[in-house]
N, C-alpha and C. Protein backbone atom coordinates (compact mmCIF):
# COMPACT_ATOMS: atom_id res chain seq x y z
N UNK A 1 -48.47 -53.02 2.86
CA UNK A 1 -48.87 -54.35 2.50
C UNK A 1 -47.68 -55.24 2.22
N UNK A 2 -46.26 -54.71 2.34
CA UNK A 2 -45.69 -55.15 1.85
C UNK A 2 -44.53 -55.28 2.77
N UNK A 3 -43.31 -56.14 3.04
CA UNK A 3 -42.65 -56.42 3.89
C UNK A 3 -41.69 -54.43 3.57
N UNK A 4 -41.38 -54.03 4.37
CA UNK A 4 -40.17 -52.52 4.26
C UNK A 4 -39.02 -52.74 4.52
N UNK A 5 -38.13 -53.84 4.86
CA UNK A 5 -36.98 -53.81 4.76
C UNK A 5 -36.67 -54.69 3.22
N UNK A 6 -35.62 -54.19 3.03
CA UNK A 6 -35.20 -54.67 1.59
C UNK A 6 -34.09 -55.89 1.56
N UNK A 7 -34.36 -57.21 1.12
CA UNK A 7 -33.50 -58.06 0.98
C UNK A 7 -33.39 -58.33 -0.26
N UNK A 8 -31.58 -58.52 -0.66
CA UNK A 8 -30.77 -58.64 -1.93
C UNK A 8 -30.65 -60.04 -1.81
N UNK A 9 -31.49 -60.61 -3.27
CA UNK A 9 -31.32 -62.17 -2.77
C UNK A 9 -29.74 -62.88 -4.39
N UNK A 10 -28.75 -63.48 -3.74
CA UNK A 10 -27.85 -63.71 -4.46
C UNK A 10 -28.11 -63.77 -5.57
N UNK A 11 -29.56 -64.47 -6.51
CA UNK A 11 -29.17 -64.35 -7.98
C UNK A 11 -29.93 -62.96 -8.82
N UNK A 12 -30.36 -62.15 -7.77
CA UNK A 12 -30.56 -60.56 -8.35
C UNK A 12 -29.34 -60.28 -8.86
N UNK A 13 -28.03 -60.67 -8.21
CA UNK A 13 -27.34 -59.77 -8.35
C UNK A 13 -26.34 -60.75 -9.57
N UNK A 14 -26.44 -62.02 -9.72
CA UNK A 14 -25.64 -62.20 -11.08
C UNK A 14 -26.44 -63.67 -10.98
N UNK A 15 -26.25 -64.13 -12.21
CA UNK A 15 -27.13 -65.26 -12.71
C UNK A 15 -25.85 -66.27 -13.15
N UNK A 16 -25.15 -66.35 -12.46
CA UNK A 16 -23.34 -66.87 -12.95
C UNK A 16 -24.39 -68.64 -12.37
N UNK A 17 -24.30 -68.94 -11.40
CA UNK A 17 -25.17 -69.65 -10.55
C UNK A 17 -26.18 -70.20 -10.81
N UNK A 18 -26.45 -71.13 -11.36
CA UNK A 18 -28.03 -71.56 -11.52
C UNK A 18 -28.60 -72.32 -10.55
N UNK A 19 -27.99 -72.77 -9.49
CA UNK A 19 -28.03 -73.46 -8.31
C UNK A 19 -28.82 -72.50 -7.14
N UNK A 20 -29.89 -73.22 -6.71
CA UNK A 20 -30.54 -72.49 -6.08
C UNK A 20 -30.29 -72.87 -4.54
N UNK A 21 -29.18 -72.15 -3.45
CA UNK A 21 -29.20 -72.85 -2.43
C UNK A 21 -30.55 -72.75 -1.19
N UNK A 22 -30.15 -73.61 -0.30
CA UNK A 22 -31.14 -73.54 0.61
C UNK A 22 -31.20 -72.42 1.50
N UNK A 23 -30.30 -71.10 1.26
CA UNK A 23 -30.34 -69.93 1.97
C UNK A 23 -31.04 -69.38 0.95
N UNK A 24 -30.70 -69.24 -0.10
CA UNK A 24 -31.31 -68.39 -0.79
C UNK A 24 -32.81 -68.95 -1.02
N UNK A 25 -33.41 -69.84 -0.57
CA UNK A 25 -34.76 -70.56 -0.82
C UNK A 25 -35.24 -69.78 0.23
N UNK A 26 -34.64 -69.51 1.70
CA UNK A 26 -35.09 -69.18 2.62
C UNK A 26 -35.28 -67.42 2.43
N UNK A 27 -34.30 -66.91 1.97
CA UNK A 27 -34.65 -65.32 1.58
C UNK A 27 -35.49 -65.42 0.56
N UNK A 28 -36.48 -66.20 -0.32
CA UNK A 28 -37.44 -66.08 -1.35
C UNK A 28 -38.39 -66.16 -0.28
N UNK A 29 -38.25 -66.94 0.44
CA UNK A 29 -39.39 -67.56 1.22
C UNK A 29 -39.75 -65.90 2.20
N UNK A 30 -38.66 -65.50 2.82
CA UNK A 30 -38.89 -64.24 3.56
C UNK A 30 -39.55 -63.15 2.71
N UNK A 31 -38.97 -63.16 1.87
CA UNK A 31 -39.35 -61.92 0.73
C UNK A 31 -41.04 -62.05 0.44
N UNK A 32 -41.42 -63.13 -0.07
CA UNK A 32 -42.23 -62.90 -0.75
C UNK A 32 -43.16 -63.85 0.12
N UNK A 33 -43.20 -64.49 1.40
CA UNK A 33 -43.49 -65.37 1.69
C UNK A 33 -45.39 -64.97 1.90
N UNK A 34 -44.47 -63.59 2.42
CA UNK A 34 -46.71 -63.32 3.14
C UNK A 34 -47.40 -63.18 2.26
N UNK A 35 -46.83 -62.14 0.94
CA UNK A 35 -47.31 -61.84 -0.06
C UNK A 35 -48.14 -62.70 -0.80
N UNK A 36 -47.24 -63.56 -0.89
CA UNK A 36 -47.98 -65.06 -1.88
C UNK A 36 -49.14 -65.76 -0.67
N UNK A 37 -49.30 -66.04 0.50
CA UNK A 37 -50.19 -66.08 0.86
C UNK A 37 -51.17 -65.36 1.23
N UNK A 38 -51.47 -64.54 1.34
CA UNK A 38 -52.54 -63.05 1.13
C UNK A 38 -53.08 -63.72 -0.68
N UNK A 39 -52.35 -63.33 -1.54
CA UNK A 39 -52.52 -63.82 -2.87
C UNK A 39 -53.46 -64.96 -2.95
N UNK A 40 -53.01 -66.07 -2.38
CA UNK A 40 -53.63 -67.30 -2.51
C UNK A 40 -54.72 -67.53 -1.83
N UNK A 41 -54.58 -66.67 -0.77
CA UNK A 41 -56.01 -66.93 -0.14
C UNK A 41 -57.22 -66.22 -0.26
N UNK A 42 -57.15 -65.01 -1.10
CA UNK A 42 -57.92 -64.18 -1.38
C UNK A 42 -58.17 -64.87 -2.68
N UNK A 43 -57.26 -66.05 -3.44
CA UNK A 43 -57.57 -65.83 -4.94
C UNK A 43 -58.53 -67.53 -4.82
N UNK A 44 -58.15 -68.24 -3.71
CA UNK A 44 -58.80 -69.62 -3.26
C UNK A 44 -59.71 -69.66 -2.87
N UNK A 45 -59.81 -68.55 -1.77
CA UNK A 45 -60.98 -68.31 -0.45
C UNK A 45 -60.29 -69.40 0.54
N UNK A 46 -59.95 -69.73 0.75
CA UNK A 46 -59.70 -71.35 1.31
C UNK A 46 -57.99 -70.99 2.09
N UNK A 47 -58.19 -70.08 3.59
CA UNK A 47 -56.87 -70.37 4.27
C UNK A 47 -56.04 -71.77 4.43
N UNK A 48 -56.78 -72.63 4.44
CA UNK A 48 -56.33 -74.00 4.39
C UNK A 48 -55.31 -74.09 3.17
N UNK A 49 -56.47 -74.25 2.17
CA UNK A 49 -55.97 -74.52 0.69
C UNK A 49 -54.68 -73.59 0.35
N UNK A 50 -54.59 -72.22 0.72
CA UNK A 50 -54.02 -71.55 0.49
C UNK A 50 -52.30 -71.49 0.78
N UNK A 51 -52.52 -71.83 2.06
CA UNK A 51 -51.29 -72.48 3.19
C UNK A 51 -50.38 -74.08 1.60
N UNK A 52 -51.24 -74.35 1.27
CA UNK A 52 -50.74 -75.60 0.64
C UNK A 52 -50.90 -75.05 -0.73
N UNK A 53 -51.06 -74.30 -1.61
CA UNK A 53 -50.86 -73.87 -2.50
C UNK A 53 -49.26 -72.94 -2.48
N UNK A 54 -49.01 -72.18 -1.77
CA UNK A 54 -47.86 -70.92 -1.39
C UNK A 54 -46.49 -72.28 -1.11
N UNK A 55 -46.85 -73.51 -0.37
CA UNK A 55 -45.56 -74.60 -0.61
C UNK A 55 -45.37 -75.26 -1.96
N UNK A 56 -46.67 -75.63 -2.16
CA UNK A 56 -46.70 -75.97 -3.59
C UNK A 56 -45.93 -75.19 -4.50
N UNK A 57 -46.00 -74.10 -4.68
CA UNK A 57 -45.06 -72.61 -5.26
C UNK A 57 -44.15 -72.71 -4.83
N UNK A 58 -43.54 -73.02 -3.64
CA UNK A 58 -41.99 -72.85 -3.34
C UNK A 58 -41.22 -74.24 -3.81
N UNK A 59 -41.89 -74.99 -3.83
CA UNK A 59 -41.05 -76.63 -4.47
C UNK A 59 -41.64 -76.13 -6.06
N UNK A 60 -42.04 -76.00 -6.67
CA UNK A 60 -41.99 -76.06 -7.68
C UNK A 60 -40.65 -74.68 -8.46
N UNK A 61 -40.73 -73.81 -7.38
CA UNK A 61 -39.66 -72.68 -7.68
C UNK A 61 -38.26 -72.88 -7.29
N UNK A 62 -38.09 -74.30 -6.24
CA UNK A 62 -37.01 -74.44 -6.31
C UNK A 62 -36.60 -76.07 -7.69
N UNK A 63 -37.79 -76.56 -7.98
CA UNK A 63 -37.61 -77.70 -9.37
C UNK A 63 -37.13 -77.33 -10.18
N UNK A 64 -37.40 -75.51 -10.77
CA UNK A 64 -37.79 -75.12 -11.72
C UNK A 64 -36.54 -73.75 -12.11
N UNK A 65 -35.97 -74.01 -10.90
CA UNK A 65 -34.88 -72.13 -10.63
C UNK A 65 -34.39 -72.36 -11.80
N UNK A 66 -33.98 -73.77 -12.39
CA UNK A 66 -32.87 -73.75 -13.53
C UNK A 66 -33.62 -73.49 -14.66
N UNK A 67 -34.77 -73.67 -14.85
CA UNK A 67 -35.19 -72.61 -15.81
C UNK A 67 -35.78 -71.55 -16.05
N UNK A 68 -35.35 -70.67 -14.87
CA UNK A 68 -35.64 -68.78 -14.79
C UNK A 68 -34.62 -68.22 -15.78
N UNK A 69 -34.59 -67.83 -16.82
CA UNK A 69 -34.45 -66.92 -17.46
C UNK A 69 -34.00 -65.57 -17.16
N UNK A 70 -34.67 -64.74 -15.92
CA UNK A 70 -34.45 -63.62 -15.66
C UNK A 70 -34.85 -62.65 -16.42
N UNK A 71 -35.69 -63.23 -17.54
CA UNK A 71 -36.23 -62.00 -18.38
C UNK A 71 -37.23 -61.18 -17.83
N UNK A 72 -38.09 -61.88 -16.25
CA UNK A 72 -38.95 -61.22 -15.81
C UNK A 72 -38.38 -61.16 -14.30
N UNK A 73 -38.87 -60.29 -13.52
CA UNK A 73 -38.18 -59.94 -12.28
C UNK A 73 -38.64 -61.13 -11.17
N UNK A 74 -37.56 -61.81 -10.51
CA UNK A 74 -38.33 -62.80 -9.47
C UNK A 74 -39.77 -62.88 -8.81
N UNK A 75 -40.03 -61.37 -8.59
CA UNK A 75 -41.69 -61.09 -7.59
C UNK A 75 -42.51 -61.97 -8.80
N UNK A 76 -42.40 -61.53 -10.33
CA UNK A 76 -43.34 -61.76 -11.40
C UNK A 76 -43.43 -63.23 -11.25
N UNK A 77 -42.27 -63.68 -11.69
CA UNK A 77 -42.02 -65.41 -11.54
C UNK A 77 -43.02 -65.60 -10.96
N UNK A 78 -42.45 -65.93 -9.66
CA UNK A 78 -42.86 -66.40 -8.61
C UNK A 78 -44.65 -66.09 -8.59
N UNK A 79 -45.18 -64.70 -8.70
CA UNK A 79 -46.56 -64.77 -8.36
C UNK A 79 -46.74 -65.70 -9.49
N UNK A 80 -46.60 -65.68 -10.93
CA UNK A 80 -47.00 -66.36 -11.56
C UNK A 80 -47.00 -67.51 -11.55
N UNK A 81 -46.33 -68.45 -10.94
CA UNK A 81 -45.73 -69.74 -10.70
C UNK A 81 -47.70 -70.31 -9.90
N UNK A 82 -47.28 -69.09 -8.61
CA UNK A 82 -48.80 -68.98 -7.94
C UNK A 82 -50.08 -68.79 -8.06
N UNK A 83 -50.27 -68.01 -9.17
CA UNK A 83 -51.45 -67.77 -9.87
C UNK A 83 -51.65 -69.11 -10.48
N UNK A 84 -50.85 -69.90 -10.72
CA UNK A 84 -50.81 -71.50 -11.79
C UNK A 84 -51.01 -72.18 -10.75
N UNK A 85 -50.54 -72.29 -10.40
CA UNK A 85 -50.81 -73.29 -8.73
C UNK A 85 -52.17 -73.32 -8.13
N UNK A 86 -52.78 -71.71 -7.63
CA UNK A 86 -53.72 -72.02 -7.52
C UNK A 86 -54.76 -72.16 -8.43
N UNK A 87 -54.50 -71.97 -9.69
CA UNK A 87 -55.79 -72.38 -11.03
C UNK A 87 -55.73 -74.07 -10.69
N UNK A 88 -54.68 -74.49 -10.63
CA UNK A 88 -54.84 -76.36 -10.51
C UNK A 88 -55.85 -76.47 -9.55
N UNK A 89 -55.40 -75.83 -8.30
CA UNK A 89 -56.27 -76.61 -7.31
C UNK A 89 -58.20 -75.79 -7.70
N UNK A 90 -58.30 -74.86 -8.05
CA UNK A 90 -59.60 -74.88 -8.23
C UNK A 90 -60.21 -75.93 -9.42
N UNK A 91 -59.46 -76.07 -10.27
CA UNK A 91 -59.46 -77.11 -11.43
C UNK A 91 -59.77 -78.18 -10.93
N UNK A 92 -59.27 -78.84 -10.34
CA UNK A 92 -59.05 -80.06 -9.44
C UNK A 92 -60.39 -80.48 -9.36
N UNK A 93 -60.93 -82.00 -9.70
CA UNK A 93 -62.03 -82.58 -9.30
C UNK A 93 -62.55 -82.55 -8.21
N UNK A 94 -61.97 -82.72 -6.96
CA UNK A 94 -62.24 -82.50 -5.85
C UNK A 94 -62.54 -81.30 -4.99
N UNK A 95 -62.31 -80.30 -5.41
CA UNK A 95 -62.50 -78.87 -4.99
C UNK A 95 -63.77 -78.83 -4.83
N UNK A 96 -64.02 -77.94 -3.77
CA UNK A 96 -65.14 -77.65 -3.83
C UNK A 96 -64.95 -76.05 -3.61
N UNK A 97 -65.87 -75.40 -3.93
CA UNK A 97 -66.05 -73.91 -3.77
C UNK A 97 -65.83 -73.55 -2.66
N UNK A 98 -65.30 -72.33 -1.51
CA UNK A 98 -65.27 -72.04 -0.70
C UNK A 98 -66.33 -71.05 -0.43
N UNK A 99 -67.68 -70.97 0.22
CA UNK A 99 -68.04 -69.57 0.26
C UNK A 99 -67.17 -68.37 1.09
N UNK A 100 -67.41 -67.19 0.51
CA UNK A 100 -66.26 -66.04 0.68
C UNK A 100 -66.65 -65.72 2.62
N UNK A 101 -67.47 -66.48 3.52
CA UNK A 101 -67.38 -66.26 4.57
C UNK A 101 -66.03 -66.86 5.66
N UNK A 102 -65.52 -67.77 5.11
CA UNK A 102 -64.14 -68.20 5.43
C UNK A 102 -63.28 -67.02 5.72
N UNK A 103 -62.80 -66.47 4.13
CA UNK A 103 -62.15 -65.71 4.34
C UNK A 103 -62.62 -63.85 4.79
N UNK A 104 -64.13 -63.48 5.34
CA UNK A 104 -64.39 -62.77 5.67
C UNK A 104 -63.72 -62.94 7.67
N UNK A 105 -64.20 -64.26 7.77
CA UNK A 105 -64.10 -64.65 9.40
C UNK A 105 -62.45 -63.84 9.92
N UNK A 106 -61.15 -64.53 8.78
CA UNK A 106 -60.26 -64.11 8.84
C UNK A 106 -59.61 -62.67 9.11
N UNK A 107 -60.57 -62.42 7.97
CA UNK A 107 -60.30 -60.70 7.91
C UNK A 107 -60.89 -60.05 9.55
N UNK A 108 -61.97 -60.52 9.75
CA UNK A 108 -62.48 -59.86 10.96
C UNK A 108 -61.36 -60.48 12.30
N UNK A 109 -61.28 -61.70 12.47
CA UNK A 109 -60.32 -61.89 13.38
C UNK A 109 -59.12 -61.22 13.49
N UNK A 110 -58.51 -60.60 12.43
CA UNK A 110 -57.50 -59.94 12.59
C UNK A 110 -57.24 -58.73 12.99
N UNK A 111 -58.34 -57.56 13.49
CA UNK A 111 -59.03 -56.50 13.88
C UNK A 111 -59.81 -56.52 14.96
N UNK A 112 -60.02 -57.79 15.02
CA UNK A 112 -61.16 -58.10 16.15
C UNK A 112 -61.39 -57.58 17.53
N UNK A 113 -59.73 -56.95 17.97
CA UNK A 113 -59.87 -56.00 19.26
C UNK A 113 -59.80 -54.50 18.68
N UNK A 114 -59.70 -54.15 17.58
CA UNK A 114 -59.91 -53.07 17.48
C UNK A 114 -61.33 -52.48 17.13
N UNK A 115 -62.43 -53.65 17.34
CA UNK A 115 -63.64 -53.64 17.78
C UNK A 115 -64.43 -52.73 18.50
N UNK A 116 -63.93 -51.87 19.15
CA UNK A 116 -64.16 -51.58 20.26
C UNK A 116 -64.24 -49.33 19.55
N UNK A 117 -63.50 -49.33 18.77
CA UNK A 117 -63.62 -48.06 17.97
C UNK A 117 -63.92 -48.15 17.20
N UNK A 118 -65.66 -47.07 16.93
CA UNK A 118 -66.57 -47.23 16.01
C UNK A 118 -65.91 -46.92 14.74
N UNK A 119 -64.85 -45.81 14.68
CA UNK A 119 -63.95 -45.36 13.42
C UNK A 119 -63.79 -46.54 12.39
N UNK A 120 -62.55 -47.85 13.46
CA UNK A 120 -62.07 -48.75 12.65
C UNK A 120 -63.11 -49.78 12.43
N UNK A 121 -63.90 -50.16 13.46
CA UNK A 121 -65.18 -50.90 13.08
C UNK A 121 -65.67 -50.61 11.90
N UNK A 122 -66.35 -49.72 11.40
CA UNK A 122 -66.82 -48.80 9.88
C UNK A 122 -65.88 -49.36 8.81
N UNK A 123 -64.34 -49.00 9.40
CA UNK A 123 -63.65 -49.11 8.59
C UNK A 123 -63.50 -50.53 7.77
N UNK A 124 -63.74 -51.23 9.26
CA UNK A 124 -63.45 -52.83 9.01
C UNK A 124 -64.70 -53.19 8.61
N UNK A 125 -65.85 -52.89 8.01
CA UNK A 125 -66.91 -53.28 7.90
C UNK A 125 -66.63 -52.60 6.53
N UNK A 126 -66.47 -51.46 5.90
CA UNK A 126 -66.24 -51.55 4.85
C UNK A 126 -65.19 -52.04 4.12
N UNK A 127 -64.51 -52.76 4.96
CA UNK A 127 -62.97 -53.68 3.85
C UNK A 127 -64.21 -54.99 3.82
N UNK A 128 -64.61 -55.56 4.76
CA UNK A 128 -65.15 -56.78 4.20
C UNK A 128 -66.12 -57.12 3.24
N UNK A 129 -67.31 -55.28 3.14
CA UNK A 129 -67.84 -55.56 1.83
C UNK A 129 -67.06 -55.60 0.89
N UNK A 130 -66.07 -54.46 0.85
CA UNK A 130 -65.15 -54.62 -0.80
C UNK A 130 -64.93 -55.70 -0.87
N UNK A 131 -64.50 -57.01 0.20
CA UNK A 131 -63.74 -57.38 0.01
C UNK A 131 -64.44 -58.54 -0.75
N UNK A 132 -66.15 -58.82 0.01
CA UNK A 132 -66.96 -59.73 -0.53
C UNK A 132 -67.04 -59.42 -1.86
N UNK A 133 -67.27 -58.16 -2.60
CA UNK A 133 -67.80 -58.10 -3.46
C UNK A 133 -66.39 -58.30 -4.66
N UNK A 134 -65.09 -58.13 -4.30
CA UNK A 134 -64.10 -58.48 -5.01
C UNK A 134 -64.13 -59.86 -4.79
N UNK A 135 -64.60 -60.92 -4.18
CA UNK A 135 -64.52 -62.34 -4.41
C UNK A 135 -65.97 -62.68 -5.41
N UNK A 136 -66.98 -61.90 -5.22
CA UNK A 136 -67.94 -62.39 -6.43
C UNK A 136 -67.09 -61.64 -8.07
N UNK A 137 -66.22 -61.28 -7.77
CA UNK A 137 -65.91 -60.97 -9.44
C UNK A 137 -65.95 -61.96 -10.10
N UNK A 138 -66.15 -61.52 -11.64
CA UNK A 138 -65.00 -62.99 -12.15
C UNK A 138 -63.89 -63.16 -12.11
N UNK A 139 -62.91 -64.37 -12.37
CA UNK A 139 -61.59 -64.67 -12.37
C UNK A 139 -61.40 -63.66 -12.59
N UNK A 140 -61.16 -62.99 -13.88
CA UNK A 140 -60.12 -61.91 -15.01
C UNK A 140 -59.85 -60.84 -13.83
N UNK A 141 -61.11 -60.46 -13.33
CA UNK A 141 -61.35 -59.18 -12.94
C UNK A 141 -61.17 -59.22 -11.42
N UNK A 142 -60.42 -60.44 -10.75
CA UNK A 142 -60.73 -60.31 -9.59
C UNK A 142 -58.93 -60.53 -9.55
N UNK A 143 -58.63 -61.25 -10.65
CA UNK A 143 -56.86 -61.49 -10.30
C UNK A 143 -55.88 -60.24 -10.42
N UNK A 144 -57.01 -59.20 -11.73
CA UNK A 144 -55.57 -58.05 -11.70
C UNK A 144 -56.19 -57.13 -9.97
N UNK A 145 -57.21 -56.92 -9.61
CA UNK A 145 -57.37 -56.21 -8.65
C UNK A 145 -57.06 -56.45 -7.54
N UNK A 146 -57.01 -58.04 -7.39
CA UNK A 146 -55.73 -58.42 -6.30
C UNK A 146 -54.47 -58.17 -5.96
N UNK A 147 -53.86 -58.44 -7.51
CA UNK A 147 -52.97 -57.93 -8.13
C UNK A 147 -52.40 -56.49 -7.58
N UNK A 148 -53.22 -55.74 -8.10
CA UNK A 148 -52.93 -54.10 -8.41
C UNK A 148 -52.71 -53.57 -6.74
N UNK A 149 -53.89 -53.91 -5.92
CA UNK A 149 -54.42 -53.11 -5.04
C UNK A 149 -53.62 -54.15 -3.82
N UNK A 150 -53.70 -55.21 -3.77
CA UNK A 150 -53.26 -55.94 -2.52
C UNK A 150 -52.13 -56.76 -2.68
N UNK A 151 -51.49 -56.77 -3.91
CA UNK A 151 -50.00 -57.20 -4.34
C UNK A 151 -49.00 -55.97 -4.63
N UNK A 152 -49.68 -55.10 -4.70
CA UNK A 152 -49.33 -53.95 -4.96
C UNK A 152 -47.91 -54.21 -6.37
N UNK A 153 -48.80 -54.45 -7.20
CA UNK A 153 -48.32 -55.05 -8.36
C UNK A 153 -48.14 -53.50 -9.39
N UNK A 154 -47.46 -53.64 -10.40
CA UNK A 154 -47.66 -52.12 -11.33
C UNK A 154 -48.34 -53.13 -12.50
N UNK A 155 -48.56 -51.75 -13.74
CA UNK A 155 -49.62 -52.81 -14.87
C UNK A 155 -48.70 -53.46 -15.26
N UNK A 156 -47.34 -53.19 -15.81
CA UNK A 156 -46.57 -53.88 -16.45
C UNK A 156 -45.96 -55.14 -15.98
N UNK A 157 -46.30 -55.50 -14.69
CA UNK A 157 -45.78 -56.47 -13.89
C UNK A 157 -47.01 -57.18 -14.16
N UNK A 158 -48.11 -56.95 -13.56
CA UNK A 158 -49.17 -57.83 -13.69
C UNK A 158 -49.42 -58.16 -15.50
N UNK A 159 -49.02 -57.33 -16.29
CA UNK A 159 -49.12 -57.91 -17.90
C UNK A 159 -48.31 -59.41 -18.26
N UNK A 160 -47.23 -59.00 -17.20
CA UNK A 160 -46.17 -60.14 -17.46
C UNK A 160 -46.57 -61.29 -16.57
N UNK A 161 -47.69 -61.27 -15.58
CA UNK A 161 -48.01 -62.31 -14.65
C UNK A 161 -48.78 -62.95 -15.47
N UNK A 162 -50.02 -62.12 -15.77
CA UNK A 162 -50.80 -62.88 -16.63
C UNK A 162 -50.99 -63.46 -18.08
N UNK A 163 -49.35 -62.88 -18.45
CA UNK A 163 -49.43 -62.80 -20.16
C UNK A 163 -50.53 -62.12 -20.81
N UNK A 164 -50.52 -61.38 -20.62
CA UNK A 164 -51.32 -60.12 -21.75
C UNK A 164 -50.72 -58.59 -22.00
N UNK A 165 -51.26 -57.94 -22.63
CA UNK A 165 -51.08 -56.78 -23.17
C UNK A 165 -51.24 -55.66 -21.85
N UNK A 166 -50.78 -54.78 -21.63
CA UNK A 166 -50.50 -53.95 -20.28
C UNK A 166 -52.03 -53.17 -20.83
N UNK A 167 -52.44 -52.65 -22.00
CA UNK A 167 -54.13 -52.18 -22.31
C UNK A 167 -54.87 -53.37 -21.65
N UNK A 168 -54.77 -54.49 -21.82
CA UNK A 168 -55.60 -55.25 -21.82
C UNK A 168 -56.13 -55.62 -19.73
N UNK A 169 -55.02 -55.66 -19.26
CA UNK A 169 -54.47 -54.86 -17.89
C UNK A 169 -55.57 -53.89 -17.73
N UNK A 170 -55.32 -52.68 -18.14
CA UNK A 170 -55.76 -51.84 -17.73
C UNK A 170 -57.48 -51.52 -18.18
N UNK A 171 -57.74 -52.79 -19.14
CA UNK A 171 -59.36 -52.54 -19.37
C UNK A 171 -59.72 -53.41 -18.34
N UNK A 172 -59.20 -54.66 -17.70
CA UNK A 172 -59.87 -55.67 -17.23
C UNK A 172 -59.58 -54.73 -15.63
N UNK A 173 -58.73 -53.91 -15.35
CA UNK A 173 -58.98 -52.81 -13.96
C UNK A 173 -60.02 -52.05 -13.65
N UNK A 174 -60.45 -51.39 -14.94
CA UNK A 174 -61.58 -50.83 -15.25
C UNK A 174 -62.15 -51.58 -15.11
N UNK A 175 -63.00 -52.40 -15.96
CA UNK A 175 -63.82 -52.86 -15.81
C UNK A 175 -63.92 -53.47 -14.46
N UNK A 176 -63.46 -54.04 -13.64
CA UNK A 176 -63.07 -54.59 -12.58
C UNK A 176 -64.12 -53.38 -11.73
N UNK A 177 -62.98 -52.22 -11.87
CA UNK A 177 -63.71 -51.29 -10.83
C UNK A 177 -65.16 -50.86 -11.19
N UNK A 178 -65.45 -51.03 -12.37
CA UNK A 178 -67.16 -50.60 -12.54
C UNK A 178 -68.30 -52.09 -12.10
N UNK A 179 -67.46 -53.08 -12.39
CA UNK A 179 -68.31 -54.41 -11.28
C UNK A 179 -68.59 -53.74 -10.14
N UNK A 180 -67.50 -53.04 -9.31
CA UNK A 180 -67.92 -52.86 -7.88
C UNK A 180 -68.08 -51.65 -7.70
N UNK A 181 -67.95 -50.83 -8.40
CA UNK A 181 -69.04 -49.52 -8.23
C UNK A 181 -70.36 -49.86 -8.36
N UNK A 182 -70.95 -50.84 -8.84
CA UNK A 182 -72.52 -51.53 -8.89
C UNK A 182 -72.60 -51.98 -7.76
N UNK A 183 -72.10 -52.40 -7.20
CA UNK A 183 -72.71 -53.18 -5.66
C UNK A 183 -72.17 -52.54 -4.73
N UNK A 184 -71.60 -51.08 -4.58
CA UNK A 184 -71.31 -50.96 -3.40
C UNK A 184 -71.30 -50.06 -2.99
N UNK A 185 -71.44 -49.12 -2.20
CA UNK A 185 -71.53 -47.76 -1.92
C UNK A 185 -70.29 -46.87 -2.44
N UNK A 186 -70.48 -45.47 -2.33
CA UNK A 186 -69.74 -44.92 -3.10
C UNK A 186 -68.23 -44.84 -2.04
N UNK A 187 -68.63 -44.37 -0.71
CA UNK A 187 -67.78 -44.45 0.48
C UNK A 187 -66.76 -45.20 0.29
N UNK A 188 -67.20 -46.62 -0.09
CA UNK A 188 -66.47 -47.78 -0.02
C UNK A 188 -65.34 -48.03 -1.51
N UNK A 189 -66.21 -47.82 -2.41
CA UNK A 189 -65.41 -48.05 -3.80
C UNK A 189 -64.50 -47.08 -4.32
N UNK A 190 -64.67 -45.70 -3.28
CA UNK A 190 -63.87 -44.33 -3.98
C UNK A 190 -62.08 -45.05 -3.57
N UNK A 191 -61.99 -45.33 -3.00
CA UNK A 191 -60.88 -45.72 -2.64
C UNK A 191 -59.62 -46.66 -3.85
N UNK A 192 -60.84 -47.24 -4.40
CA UNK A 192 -60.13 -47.66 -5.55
C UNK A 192 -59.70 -46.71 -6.78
């Protein structure tokens, strides 16, 4: 889920610098670029919205570099920056709800020739229930399991995304996963 080559972005390695250049905007952008959109669009429903939430996050991360701290690791920042970003736009007067068939269409287009084998078909038919039934969560319970499972986040990272207690993490996972052990077959939810 996650990019496998490893890039060292200049202020990992010393914080002498508070200047954020436009190379190093571009290795944030590589690093974390898909990540944060997967994130946003699963946490929006709204590929559109989502696309403009993940820029929104990158201008505000380059407004803002001069006041990173470094007490939390860049990935954290940054999702968090995103998780805020997209709370505005659902906030937002104008929003309107997305139903979760948007981003089902997506998911299927991206598999869509591997259609053709009943295996991954099944397969792909059971990611889109999980996937429906992880968009009827509530907020709490739908951000760490995004989080956990498709950010491939640890608890202590996601404690620090969301500001809470790493227990508190790990009840709202639970609980998370017993929402969708109720609606979904067992096939489908063992995985979690």
């Amino acid at each position: 889920m996650g990019q496998s080559q490893s890039i060292t972005l200049p202020f990992e390695e010393s914080r002498v610098s508070q200047v954020l250049t436009e190379d190093t905007m571009e290795l944030l952008i590589r690093k974390y670029g898909d990540s944060l959109l997967r994130l946003c669009t699963l946490y929006l429903r709204d590929p559109y919205l989502a696309e403009d939430a993940v820029q929104d996050t990158y201008l505000k991360v380059w407004k803002n570099y001069r006041k990173f701290e470094g007490r939390a690791a860049e990935k954290t920042w940054i999702t968090r920056i995103a998780i805020n970003t997209c709370k505005d736009y659902l906030a937002a007067a104008w929003r309107k709800r997305v139903d979760t068939t948007e981003v089902t269409q997506i998911l299927e287009e991206g598999l869509q020739a591997e259609r053709r084998v009943p295996d991954v078909y099944e397969q792909l038919n059971n990611t889109l229930d999980l996937m429906n039934e992880i968009m009827k969560l509530k907020d709490k319970y739908r951000l760490v399991i995004l989080l956990y499972y498709y950010q491939e986040m640890t608890v202590p990272e996601i404690a620090k995304v969301i500001q809470r207690q790493e227990s508190t993490v790990f009840s709202l996972l639970r609980r998370g996963r017993i929402q969708l052990q109720k609606n979904l077959p067992r096939e489908i939810w063992e995985v979690l």
